[in-house]
C-alpha atoms as a PDB file:
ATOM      1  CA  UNK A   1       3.737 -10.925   5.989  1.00  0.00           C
ATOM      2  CA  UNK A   2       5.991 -11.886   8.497  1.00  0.00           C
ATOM      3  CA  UNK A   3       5.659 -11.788  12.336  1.00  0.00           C
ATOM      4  CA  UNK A   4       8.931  -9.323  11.955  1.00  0.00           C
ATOM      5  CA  UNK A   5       6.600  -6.883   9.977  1.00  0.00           C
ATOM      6  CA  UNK A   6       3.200  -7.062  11.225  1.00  0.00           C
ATOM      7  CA  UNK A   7       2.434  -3.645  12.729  1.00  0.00           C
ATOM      8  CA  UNK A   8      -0.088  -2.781  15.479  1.00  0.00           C
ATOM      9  CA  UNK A   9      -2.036   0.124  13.899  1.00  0.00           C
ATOM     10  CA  UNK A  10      -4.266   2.336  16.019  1.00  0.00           C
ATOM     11  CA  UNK A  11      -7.265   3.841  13.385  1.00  0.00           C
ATOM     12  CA  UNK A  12      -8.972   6.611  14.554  1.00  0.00           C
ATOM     13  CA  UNK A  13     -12.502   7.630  13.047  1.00  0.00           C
ATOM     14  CA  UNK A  14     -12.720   4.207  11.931  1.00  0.00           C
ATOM     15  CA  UNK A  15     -15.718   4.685  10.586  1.00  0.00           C
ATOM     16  CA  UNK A  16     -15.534   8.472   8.737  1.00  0.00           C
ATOM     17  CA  UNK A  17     -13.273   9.722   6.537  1.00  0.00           C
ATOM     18  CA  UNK A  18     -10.216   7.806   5.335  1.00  0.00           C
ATOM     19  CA  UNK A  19     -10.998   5.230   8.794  1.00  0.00           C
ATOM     20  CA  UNK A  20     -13.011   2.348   6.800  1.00  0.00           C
ATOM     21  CA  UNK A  21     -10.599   2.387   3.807  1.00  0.00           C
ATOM     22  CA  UNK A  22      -7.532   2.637   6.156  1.00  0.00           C
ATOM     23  CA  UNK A  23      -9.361  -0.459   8.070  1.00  0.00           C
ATOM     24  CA  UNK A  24      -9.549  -2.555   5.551  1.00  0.00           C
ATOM     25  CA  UNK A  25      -6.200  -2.205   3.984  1.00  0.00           C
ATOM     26  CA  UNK A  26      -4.256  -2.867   7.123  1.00  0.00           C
ATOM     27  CA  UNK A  27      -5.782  -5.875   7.809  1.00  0.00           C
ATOM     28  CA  UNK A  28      -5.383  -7.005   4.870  1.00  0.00           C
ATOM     29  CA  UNK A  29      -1.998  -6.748   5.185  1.00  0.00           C
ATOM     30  CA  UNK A  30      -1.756  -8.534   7.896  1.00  0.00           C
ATOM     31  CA  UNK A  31      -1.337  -5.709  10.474  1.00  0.00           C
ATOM     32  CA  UNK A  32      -2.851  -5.853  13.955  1.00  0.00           C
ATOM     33  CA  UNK A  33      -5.740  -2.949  13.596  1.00  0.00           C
ATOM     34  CA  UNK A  34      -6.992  -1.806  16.674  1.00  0.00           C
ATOM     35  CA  UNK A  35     -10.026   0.980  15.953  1.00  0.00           C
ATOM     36  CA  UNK A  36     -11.553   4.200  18.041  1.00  0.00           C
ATOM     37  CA  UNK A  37     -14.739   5.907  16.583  1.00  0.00           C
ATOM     38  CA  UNK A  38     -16.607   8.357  18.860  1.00  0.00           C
ATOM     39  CA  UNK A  39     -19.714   6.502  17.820  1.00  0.00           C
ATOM     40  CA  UNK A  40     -18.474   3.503  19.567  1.00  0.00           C
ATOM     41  CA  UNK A  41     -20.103   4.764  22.707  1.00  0.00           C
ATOM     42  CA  UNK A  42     -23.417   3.547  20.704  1.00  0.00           C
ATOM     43  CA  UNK A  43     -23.890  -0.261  20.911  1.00  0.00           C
ATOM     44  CA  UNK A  44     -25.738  -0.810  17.589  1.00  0.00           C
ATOM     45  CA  UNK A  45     -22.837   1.245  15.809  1.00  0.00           C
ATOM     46  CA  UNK A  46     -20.065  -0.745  17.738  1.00  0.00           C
ATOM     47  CA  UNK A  47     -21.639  -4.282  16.772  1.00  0.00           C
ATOM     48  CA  UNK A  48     -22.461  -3.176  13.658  1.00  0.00           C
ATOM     49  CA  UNK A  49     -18.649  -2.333  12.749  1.00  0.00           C
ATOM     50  CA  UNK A  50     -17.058  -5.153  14.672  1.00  0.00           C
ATOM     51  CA  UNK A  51     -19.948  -7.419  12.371  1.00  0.00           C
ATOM     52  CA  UNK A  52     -18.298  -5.782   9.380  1.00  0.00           C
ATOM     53  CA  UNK A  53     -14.170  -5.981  11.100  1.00  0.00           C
ATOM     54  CA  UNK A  54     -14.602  -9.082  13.392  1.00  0.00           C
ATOM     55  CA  UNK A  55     -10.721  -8.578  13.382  1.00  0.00           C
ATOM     56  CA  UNK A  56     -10.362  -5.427  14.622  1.00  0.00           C
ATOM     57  CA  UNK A  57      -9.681  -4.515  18.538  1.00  0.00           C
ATOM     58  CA  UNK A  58     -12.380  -1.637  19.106  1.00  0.00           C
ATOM     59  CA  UNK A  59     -11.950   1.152  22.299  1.00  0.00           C
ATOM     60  CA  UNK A  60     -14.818   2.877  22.813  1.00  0.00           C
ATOM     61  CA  UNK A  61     -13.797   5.147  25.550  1.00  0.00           C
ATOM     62  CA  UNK A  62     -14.929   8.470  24.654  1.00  0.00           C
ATOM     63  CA  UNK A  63     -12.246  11.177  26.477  1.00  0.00           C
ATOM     64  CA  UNK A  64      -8.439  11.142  25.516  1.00  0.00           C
ATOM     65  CA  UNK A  65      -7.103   9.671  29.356  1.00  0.00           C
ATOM     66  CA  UNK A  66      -9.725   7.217  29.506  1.00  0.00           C
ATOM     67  CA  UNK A  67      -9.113   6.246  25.709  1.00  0.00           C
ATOM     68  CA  UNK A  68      -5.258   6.071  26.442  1.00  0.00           C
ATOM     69  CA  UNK A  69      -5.663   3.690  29.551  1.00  0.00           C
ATOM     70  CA  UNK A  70      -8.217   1.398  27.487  1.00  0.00           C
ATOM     71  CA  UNK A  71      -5.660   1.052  24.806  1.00  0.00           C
ATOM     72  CA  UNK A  72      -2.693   0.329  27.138  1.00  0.00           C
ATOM     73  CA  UNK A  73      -4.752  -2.207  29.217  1.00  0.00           C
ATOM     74  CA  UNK A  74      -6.037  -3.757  26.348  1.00  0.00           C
ATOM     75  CA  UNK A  75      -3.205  -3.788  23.478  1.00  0.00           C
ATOM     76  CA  UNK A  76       0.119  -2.186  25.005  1.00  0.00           C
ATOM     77  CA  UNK A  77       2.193  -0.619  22.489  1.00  0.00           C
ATOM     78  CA  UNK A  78       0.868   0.759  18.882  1.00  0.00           C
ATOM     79  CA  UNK A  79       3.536   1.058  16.487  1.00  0.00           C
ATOM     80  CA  UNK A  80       1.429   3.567  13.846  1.00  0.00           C
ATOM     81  CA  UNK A  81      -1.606   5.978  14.093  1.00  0.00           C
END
């Protein structure tokens, strides 16, 4: 994949639901995958998924403003959620 069509992809219950498949497929591809799970806010399940997605940019914050500045200070734009 080209630089032209790498995406940065914000995942959202990265680890329920269609998150872990969704996860693992973007990176794959190349995409820039940057991951919120509410159970982030636990350190043994945050190491525990950037062990398994040493790729992935994880955001724990836990309420919508605070999650909203953590991306923007830490990524800048998404292109997908």
């Amino acid at each position: 994949m080209s630089d032209s069509e790498s995406r940065t992809v914000l995942v959202t219950n990265a680890t329920q639901y269609a998150g872990p498949g969704a996860v693992r497929v973007l990176s794959a591809a190349g995409h820039r995958v940057v991951c919120h799970d509410a159970g982030f806010v636990d350190d043994k399940a945050l190491h525990d998924f950037e062990a398994l997605h040493p790729q992935a940019i994880t955001l724990r914050r836990g309420d919508a403003q605070g999650l909203v500045a953590e991306l923007a200070e830490r990524v800048g734009e998404v292109d997908a959620v």
